[in-house]
C-alpha atoms as a PDB file:
ATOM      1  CA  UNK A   1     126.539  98.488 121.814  1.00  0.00           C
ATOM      2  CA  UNK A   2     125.679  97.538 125.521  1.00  0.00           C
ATOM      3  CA  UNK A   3     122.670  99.477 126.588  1.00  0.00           C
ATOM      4  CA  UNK A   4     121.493 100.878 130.243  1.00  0.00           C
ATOM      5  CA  UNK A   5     123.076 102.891 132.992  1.00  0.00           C
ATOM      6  CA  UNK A   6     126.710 102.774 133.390  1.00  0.00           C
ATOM      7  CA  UNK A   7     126.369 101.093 136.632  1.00  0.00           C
ATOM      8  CA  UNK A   8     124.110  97.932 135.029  1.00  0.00           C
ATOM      9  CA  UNK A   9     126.699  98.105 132.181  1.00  0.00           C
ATOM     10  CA  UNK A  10     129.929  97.081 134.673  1.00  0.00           C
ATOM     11  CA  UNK A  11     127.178  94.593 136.348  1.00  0.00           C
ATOM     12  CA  UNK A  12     126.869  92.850 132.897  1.00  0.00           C
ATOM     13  CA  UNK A  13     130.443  92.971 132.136  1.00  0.00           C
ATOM     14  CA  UNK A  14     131.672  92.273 135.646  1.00  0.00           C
ATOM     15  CA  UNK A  15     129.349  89.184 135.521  1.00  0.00           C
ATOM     16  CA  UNK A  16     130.465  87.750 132.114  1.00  0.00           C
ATOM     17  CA  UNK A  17     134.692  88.062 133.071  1.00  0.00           C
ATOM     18  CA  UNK A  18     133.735  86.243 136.710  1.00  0.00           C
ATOM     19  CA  UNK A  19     132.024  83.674 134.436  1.00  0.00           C
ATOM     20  CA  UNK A  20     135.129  82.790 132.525  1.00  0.00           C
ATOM     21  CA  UNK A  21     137.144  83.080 135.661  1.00  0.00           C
ATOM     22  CA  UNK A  22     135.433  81.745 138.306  1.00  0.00           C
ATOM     23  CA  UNK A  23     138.139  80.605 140.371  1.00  0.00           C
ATOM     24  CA  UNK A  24     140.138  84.410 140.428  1.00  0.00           C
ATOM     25  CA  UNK A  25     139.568  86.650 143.219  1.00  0.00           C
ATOM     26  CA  UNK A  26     140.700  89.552 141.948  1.00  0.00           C
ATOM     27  CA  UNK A  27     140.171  90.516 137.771  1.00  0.00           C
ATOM     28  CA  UNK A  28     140.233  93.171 135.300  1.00  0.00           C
ATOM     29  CA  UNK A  29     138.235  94.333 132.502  1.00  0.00           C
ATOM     30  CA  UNK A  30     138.001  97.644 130.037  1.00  0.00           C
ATOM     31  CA  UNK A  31     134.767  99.304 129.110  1.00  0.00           C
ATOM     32  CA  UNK A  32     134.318 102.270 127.248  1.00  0.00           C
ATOM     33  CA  UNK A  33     138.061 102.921 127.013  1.00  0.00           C
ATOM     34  CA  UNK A  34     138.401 102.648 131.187  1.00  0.00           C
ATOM     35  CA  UNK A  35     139.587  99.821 133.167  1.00  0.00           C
ATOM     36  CA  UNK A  36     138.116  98.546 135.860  1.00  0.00           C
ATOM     37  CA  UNK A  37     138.692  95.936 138.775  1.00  0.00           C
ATOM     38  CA  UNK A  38     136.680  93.014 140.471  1.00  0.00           C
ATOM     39  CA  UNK A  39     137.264  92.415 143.813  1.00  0.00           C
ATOM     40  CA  UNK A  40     135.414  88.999 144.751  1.00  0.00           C
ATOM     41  CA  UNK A  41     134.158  88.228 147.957  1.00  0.00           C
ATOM     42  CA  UNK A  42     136.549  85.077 148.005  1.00  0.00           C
ATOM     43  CA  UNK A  43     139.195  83.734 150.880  1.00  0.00           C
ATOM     44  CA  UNK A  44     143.203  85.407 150.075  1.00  0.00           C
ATOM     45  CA  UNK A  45     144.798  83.045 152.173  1.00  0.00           C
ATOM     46  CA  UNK A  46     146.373  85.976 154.791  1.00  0.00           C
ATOM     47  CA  UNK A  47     143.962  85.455 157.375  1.00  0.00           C
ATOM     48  CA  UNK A  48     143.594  81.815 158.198  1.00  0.00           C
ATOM     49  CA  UNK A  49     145.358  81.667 161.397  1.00  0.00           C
ATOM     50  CA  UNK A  50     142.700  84.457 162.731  1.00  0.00           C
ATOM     51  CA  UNK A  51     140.091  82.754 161.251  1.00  0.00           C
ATOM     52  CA  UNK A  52     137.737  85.561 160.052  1.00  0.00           C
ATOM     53  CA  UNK A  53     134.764  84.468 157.962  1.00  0.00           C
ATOM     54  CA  UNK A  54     135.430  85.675 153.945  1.00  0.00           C
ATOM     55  CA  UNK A  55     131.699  87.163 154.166  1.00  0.00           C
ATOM     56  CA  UNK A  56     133.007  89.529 157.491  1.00  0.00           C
ATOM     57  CA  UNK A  57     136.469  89.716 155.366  1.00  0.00           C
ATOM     58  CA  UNK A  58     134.319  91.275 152.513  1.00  0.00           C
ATOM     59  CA  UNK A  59     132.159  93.424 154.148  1.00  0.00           C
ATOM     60  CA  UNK A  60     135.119  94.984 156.261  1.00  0.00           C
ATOM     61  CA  UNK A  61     136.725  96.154 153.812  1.00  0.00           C
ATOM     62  CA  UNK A  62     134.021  97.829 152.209  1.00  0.00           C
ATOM     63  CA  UNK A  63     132.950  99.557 155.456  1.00  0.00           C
ATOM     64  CA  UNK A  64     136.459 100.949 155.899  1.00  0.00           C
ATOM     65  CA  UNK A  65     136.572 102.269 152.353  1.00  0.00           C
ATOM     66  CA  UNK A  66     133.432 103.641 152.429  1.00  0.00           C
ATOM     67  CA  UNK A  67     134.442 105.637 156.050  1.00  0.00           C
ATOM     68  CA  UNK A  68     137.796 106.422 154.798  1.00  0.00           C
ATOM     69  CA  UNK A  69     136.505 107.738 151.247  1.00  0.00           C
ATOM     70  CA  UNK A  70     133.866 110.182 153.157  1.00  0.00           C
ATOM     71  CA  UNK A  71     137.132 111.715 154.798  1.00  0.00           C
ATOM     72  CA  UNK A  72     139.245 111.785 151.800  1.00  0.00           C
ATOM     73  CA  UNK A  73     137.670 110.985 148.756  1.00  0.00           C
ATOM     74  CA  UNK A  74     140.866 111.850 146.935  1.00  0.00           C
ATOM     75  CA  UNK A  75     142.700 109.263 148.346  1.00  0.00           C
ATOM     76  CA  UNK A  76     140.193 106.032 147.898  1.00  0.00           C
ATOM     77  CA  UNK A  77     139.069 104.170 144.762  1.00  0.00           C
ATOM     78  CA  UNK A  78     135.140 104.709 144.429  1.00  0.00           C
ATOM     79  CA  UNK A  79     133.030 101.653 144.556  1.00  0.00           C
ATOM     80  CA  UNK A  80     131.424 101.566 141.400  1.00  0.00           C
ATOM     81  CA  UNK A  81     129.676  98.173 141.765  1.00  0.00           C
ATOM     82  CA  UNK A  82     128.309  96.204 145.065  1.00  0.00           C
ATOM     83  CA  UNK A  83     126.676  93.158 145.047  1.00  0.00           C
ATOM     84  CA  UNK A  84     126.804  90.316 147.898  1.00  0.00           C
ATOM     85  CA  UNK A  85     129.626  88.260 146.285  1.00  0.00           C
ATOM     86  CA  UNK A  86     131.992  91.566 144.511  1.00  0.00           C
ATOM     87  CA  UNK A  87     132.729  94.963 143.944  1.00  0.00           C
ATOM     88  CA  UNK A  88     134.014  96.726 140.923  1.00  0.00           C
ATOM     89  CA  UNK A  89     136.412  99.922 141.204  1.00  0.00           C
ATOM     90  CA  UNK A  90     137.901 102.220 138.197  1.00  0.00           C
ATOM     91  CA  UNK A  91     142.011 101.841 137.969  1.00  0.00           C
ATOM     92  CA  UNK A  92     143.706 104.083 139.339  1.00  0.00           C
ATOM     93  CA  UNK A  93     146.638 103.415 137.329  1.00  0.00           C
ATOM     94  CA  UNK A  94     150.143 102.085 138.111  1.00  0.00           C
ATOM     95  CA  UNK A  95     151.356 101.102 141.289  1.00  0.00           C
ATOM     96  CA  UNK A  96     154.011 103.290 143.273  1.00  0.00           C
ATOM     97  CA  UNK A  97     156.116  99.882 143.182  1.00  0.00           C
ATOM     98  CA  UNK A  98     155.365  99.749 139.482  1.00  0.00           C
ATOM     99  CA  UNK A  99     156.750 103.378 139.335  1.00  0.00           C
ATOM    100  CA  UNK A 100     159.825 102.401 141.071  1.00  0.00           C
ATOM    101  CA  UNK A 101     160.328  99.845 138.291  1.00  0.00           C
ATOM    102  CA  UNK A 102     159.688 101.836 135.161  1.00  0.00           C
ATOM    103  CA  UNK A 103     162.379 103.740 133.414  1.00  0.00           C
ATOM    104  CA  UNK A 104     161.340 106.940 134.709  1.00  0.00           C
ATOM    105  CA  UNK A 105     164.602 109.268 136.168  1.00  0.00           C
ATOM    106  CA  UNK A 106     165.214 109.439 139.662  1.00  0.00           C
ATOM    107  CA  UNK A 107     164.271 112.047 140.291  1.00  0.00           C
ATOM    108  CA  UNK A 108     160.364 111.998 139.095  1.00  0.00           C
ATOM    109  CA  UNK A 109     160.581 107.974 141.057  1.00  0.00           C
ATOM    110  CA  UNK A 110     161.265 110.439 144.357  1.00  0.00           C
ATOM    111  CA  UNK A 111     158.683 112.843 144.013  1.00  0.00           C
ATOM    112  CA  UNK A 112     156.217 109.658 143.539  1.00  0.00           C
ATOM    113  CA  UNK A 113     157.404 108.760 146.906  1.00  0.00           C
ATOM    114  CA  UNK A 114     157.325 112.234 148.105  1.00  0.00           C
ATOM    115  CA  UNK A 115     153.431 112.755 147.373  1.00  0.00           C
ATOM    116  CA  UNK A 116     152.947 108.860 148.823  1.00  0.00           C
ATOM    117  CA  UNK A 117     154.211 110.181 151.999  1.00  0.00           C
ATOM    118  CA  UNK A 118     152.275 113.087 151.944  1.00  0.00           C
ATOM    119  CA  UNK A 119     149.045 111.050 150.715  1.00  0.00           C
ATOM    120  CA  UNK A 120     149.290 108.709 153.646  1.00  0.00           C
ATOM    121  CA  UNK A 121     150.049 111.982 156.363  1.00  0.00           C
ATOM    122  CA  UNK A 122     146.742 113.432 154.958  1.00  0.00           C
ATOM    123  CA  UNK A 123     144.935 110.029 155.972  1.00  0.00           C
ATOM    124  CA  UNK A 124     146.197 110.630 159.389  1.00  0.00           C
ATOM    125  CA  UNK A 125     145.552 113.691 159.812  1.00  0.00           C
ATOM    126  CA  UNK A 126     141.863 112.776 159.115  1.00  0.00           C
ATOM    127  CA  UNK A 127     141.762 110.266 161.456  1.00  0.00           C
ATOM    128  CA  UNK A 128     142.252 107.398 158.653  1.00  0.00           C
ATOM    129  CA  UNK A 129     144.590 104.429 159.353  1.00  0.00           C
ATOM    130  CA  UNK A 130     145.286 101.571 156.117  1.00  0.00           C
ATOM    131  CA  UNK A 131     147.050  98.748 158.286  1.00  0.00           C
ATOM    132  CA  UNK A 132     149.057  97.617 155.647  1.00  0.00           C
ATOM    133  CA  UNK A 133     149.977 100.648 152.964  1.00  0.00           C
ATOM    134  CA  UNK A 134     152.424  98.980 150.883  1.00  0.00           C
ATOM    135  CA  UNK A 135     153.954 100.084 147.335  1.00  0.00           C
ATOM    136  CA  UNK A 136     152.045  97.783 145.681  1.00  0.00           C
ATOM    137  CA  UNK A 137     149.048  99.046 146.888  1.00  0.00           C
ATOM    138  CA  UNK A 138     149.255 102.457 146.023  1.00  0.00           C
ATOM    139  CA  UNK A 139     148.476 103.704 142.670  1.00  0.00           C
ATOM    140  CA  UNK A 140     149.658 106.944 141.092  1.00  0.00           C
ATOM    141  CA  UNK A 141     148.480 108.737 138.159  1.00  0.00           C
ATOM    142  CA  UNK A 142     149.604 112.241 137.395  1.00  0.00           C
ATOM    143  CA  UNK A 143     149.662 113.097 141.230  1.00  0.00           C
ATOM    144  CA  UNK A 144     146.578 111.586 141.702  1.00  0.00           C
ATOM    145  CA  UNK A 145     147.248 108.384 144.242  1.00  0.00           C
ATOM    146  CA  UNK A 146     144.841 106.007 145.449  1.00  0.00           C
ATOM    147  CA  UNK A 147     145.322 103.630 148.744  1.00  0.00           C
ATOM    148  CA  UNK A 148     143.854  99.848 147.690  1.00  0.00           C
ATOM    149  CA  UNK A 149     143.388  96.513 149.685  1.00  0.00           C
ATOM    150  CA  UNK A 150     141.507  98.209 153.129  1.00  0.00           C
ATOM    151  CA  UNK A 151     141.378  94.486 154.306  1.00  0.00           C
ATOM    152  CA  UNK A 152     144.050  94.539 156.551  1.00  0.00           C
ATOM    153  CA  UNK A 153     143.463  94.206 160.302  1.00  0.00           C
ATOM    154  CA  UNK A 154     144.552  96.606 163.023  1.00  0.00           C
ATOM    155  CA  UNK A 155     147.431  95.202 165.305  1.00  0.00           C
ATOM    156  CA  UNK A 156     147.056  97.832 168.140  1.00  0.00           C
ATOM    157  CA  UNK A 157     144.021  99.572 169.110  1.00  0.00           C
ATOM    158  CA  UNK A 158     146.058 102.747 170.129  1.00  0.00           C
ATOM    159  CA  UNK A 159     145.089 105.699 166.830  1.00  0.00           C
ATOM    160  CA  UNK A 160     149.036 106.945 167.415  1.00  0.00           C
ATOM    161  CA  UNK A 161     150.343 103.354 167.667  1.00  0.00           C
ATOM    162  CA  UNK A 162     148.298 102.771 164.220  1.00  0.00           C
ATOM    163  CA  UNK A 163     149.693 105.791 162.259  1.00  0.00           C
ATOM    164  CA  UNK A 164     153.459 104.832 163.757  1.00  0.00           C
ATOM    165  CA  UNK A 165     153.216 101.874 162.146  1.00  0.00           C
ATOM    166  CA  UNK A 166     151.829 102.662 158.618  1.00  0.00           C
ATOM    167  CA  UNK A 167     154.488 105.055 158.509  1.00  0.00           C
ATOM    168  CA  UNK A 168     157.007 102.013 159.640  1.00  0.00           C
ATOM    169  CA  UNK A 169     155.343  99.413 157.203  1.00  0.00           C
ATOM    170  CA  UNK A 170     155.816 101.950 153.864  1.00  0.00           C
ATOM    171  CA  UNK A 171     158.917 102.574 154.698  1.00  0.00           C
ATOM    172  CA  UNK A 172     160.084  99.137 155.252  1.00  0.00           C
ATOM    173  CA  UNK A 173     158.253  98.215 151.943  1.00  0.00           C
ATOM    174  CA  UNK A 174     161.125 100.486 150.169  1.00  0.00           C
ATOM    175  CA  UNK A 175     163.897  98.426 152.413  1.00  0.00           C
ATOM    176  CA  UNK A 176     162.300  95.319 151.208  1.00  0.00           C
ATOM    177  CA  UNK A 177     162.874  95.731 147.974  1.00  0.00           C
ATOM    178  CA  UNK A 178     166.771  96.311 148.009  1.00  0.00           C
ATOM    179  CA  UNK A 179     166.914  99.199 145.726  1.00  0.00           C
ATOM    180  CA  UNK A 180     170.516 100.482 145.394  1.00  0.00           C
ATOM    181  CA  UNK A 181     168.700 104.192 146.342  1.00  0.00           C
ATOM    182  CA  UNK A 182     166.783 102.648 148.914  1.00  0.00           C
ATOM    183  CA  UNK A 183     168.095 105.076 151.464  1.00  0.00           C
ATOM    184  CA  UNK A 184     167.115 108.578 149.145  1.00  0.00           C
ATOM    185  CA  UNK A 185     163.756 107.182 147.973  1.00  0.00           C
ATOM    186  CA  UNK A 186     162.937 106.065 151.863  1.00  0.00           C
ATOM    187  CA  UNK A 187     163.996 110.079 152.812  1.00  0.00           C
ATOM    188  CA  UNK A 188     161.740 111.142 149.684  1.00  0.00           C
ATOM    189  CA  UNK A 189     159.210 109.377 151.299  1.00  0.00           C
ATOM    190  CA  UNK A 190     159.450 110.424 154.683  1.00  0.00           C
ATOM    191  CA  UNK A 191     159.949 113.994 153.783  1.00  0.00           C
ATOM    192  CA  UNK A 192     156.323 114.185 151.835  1.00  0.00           C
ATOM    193  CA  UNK A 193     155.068 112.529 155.478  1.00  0.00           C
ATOM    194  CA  UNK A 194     156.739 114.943 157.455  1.00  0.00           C
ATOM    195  CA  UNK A 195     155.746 118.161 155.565  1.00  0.00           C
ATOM    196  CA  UNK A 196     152.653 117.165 155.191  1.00  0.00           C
ATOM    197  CA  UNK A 197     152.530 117.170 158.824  1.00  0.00           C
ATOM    198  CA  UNK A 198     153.182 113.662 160.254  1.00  0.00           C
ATOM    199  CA  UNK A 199     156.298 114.914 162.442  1.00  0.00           C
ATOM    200  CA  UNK A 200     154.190 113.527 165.284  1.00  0.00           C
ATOM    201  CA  UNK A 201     154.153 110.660 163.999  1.00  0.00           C
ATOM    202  CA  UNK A 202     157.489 110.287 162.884  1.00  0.00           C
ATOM    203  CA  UNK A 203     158.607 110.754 166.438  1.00  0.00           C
ATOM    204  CA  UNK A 204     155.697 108.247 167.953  1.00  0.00           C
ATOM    205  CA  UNK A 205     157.269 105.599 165.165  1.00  0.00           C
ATOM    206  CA  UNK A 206     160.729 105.867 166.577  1.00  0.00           C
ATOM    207  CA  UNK A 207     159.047 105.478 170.448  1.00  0.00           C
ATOM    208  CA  UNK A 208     157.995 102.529 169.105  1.00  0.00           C
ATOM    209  CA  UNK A 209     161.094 100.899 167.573  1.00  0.00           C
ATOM    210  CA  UNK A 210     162.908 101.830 170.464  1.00  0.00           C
ATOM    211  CA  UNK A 211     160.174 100.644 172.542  1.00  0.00           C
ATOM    212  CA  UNK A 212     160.968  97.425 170.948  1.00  0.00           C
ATOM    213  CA  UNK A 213     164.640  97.590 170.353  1.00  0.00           C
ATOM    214  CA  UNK A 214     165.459  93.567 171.124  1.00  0.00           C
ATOM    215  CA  UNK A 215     164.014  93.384 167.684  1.00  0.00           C
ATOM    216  CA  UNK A 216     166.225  95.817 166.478  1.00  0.00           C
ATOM    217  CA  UNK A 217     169.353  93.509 168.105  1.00  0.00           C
ATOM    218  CA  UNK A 218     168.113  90.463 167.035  1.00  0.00           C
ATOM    219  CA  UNK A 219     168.007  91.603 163.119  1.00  0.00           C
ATOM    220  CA  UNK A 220     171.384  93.152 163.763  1.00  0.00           C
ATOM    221  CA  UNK A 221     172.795  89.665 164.775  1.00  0.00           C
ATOM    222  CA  UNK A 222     170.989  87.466 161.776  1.00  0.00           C
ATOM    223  CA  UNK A 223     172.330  90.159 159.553  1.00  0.00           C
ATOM    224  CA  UNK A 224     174.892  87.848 158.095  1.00  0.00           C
ATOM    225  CA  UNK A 225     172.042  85.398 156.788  1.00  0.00           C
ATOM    226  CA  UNK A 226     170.633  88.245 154.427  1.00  0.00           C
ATOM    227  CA  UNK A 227     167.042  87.127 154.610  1.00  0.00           C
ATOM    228  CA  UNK A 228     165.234  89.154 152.821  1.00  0.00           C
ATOM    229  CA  UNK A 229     162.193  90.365 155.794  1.00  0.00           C
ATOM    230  CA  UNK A 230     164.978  90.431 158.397  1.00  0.00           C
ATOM    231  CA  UNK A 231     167.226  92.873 156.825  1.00  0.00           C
ATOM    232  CA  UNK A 232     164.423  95.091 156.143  1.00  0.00           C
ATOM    233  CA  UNK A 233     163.347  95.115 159.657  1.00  0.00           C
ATOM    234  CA  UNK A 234     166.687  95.923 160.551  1.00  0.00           C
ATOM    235  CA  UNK A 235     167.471  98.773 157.997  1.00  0.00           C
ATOM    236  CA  UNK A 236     164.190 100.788 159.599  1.00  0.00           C
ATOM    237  CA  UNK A 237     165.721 100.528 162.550  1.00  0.00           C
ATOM    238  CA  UNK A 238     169.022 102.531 160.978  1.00  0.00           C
ATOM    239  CA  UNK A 239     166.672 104.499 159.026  1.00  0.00           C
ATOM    240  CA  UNK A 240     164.893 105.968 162.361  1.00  0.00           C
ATOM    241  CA  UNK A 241     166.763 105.306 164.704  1.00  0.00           C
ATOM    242  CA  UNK A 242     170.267 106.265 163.788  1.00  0.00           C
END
């Protein structure tokens, strides 16, 4: 039986799994019946055209989970574990994508969506933008749902342009993934967000798109190619906008 503090206890064990694989950046492990993940302060790949050091990558995220857990706690995975090369977080269970994949009905797959929506309109309403809130990146567990991966860099500095487009990337995240109920699950999900207050928003996301509508045209043209990012682009444009 390990002894110490809980905290020294992940240390040990978080130590030991980067040991066997030291070339992963992100890894699992299960103590005490709980599982747990290692995020390593190690290059993803995503950001080499902006050229951000990994060490400023690493620290970034940890300063905007740390400011966005102290305005909704509910909402962000506690750092458990912090050392100058990883951090260790408890699982917060499957992803909404996973969800979306299971065998569960319809129905409960829409009221997943449903509380996503509202999850991510509480964020806003604190003041809290992700940058990048995707289905993969959202756990759920029992109503309980947990925004991961806080790396993600801002692409306007305007707060309303922010929200407009987290709203815009998790719905297009649904589009993406071609589900034949695409179009119910992306109401579900915009229906939790709009209850939950993010009507503003809603509204400032279709400024945007129509801000922007020779994007719109353009998908609307290469629609006949079906690529895959295109048509999704193009079906939040219906979604919003029609």
């Amino acid at each position: 039986m390990m002894e110490g503090t809980l905290m020294e206890r992940l240390r040990r064990m978080a130590d030991r799994v980067i040991s066997e694989r030291p070339s992963d950046r992100v890894l699992n492990f299960t103590l005490d019946g709980e599982k747990y993940w290692i995020k390593r302060k190690l290059g993803n790949g995503r950001n080499q055209l902006v050229k951000y050091s990994v060490e400023k990558e690493f620290y970034y995220e940890i300063a905007r989970m740390t400011i966005a857990g102290r305005n909704n706690p509910d909402l962000v995975p506690e750092i458990e574990v912090l050392t100058p090369d990883y951090m260790v977080t408890k699982d917060g269970g499957p992803t909404v994508k996973n969800w979306l994949d299971s065998d569960k009905s319809e129905a409960e797959k829409e009221l997943i969506l449903e509380e996503a929506g509202a999850a991510l309109a509480a964020l806003h309403k604190n003041g809290i933008v992700h940058g990048r809130p995707a289905l993969r990146d959202i756990t759920w567990n029992d109503g309980v749902i947990h925004f991961l991966d806080w790396e993600n860099r801002m692409y306007s500095q305007d707060p309303a342009t922010q929200k407009a487009l987290d709203f815009i990337l998790l719905l297009q995240g649904i589009y993406r993934e071609n589900y034949p109920e695409a179009r119910e699950r992306a109401d579900a999900l915009e229906r939790g967000y709009v209850k939950n207050g993010g009507e503003e928003t809603r509204e400032e996301a279709r400024r945007f798109l129509m801000k922007h509508s020779i994007v719109g045209s353009l998908t609307r043209q290469l629609a006949p190619f079906k690529m895959k990012d295109i048509e999704s682009v193009r079906k939040i444009y219906d979604h919003l906008l029609t």
